[in-house]
Protein backbone atom coordinates (compact mmCIF):
# COMPACT_ATOMS: atom_id res chain seq x y z
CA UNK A 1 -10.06 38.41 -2.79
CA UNK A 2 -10.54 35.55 -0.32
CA UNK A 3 -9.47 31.50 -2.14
CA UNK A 4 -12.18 30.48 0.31
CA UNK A 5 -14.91 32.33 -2.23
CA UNK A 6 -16.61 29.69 -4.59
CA UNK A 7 -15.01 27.16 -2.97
CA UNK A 8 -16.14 23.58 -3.29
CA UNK A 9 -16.47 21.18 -0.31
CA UNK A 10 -15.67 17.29 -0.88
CA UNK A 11 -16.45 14.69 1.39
CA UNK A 12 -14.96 11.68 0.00
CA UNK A 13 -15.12 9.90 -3.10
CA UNK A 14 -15.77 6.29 -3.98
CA UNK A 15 -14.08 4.74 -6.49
CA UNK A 16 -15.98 3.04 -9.24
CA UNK A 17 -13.20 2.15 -11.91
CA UNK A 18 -10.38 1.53 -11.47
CA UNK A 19 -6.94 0.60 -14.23
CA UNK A 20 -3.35 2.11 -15.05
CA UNK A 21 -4.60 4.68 -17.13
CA UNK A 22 -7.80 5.79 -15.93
CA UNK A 23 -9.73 6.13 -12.89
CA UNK A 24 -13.28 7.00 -11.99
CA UNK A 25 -14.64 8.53 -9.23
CA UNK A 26 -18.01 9.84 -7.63
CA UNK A 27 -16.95 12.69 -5.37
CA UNK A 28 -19.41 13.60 -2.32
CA UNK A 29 -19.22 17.94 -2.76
CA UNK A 30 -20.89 20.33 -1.62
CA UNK A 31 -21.38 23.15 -4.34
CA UNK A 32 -21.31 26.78 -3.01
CA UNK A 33 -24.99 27.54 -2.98
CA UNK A 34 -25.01 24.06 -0.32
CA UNK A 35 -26.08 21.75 -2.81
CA UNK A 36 -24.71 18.51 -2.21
CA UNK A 37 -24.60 15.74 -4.53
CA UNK A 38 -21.99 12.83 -6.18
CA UNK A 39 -19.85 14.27 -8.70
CA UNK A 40 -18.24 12.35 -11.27
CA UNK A 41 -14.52 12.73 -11.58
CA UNK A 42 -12.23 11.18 -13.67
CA UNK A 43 -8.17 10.76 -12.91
CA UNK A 44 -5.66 10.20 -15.43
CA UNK A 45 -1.95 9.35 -15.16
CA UNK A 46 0.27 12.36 -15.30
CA UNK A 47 2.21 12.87 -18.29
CA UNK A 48 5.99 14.13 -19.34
CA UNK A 49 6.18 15.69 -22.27
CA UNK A 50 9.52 16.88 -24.33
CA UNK A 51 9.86 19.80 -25.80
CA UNK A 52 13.05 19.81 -28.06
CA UNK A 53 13.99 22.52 -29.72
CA UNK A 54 17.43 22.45 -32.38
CA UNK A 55 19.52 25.24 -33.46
CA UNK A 56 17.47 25.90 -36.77
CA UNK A 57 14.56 26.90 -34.07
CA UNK A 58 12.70 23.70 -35.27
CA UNK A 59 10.76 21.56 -32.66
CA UNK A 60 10.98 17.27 -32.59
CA UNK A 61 7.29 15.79 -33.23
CA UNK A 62 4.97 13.12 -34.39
CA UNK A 63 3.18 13.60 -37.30
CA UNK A 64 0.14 10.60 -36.30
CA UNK A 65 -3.31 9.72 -35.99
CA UNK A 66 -5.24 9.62 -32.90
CA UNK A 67 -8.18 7.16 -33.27
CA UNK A 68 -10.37 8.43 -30.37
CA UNK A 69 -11.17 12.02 -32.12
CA UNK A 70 -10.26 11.06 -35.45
CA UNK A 71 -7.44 13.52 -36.14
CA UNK A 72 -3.94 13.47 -37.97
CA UNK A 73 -1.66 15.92 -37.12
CA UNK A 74 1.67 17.09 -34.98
CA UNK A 75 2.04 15.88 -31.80
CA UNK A 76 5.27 16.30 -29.25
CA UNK A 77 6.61 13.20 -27.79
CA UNK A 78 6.00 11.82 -24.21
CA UNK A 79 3.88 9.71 -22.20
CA UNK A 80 2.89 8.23 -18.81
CA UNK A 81 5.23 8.79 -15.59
CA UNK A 82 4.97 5.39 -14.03
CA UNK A 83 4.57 5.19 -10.23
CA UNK A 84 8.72 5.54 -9.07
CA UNK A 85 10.10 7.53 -12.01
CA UNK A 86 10.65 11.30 -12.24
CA UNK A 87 8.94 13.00 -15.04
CA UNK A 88 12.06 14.51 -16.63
CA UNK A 89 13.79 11.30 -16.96
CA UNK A 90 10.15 10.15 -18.77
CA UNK A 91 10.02 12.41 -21.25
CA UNK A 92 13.62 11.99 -22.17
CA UNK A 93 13.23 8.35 -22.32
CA UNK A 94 9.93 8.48 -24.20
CA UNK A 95 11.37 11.00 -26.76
CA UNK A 96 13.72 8.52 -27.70
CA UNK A 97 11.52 5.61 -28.14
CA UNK A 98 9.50 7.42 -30.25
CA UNK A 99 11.63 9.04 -32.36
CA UNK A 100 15.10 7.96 -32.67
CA UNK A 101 16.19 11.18 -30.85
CA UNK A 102 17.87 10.90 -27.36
CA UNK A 103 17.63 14.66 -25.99
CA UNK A 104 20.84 16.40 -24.76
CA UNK A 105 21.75 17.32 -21.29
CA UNK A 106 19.50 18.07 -18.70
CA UNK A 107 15.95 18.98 -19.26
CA UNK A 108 14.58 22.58 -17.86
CA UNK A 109 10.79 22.21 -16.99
CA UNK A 110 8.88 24.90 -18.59
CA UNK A 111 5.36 24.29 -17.09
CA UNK A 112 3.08 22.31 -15.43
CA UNK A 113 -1.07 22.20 -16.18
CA UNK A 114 -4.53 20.53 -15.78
CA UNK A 115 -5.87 20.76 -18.83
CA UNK A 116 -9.75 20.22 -17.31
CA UNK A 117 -9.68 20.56 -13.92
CA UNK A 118 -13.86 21.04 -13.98
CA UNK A 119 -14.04 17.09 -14.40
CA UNK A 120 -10.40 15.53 -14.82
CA UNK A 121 -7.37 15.50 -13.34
CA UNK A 122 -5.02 14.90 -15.67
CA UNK A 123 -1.48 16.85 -14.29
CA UNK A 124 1.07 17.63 -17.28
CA UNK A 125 4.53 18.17 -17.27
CA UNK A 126 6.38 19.80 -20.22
CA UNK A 127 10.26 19.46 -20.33
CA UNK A 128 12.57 21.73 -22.90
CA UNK A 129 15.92 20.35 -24.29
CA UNK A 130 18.07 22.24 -26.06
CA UNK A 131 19.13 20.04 -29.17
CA UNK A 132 19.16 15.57 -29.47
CA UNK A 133 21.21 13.28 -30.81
CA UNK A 134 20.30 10.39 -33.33
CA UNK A 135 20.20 7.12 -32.03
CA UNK A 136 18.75 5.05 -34.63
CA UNK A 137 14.85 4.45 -35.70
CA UNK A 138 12.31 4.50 -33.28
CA UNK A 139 11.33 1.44 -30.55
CA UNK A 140 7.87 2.08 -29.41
CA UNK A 141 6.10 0.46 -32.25
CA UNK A 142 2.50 1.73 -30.78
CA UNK A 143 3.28 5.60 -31.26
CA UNK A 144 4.11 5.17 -34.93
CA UNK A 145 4.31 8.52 -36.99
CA UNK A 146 6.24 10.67 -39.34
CA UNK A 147 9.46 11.97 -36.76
CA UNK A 148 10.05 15.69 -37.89
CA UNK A 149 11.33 18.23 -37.18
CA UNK A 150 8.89 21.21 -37.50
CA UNK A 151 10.17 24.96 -37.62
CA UNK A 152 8.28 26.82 -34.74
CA UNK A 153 7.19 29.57 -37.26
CA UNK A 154 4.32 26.61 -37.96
CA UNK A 155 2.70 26.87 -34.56
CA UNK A 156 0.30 29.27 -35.11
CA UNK A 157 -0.52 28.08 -38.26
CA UNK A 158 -0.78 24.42 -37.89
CA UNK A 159 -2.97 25.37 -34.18
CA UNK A 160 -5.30 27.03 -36.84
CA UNK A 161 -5.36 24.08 -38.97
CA UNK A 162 -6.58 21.94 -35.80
CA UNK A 163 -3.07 19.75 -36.68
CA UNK A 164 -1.18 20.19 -33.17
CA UNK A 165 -2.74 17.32 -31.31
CA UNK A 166 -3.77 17.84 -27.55
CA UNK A 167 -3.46 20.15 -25.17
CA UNK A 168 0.37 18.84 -23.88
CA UNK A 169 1.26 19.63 -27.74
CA UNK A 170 -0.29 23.28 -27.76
CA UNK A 171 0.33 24.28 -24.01
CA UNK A 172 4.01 23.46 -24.36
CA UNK A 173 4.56 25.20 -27.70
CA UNK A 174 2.56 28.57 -27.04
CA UNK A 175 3.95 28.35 -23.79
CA UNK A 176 7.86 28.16 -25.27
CA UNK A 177 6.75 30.96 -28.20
CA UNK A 178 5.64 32.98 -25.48
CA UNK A 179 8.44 33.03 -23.03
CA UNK A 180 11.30 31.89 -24.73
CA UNK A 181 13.24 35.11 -24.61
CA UNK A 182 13.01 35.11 -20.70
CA UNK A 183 13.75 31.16 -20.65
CA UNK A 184 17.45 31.26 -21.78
CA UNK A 185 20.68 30.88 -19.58
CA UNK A 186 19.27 34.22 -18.02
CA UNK A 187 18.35 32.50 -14.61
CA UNK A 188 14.90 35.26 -15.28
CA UNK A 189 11.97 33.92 -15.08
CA UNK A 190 12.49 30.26 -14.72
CA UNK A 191 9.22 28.20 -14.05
CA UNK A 192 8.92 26.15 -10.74
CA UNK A 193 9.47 22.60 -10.67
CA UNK A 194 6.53 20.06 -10.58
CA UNK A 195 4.67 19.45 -7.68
């Protein structure tokens, strides 16, 4: 099968708004059946998120409230990769200002998405560590939540429940469930790094 099939010709975009954490734009494409028009498309920052996982096969999360869609419920911890940093070293260092918990050693990545590349681009990173070490209480005092740890036999149950928050939260976990017996010291199977 040709990649040139269905695809999608862009000439340009303007940019109409423009801050840290989101920008718009109206793309100039060219749809495959030659209609052309402006296409709105909105960019986000791309995010690290850590994946911790202990001994006890529990994973490290925020239970929290996200105003926007009105939701409590389990979230991972990680945030924005400012312009300069490496999204590894994010996640670790976001992990630990949310929760107390400095990961361990050296993170492996595990995956990288677009969680709705029809409109958004929005590129995350999900990092796995391998156990953390208290450090004290948490020091970002805008992602407040309950820190626990949450035994992974929950996933599929608390994905039901609508409680794992966002696609970063879900990707990474089903993700882990899924390939975790390839993703060990193995050297099978490892996932690429980020782009």
């Amino acid at each position: 099968m040709s990649t040139e099939r269905g695809a999608w010709k862009t000439y340009g975009e303007r940019l109409v708004y423009d801050n840290r954490w989101v920008r718009l734009g109206l793309a100039d494409v060219e749809a495959p059946n030659g209609e052309r028009w402006e296409y709105h498309v909105v960019h986000l920052a791309r995010i690290a998120i850590a994946l911790i996982v202990d001994d006890e096969d529990r994973a490290l999360m925020l239970w929290r409230y996200r105003f926007p869609t009105q939701q409590w419920g389990y979230e991972l911890l990680g945030g924005l990769v400012d312009d300069g940093d490496d999204s590894a070293g994010t996640a670790a260092r976001e992990a630990a200002e949310e929760s107390g918990w400095e990961p361990v050693g050296e993170g492996q990545h595990l995956v990288t998405f677009e969680p709705l590349p029809g409109q958004v681009t929005a590129p995350v990173d999900v990092y796995l560590w391998r156990g953390a070490k208290h450090i004290g209480d948490p020091t970002d005092t805008e992602e407040v939540g309950q820190v626990e740890w949450v035994p992974l036999a929950r996933v599929t149950e608390l994905a039901q429940r609508q409680e794992l928050l966002g696609s970063g939260t879900l990707v990474a976990l089903l993700y882990f469930l899924a390939s975790r017996n390839t993703l060990g010291g193995t050297g099978q199977d490892q996932p690429a790094e980020p782009a």
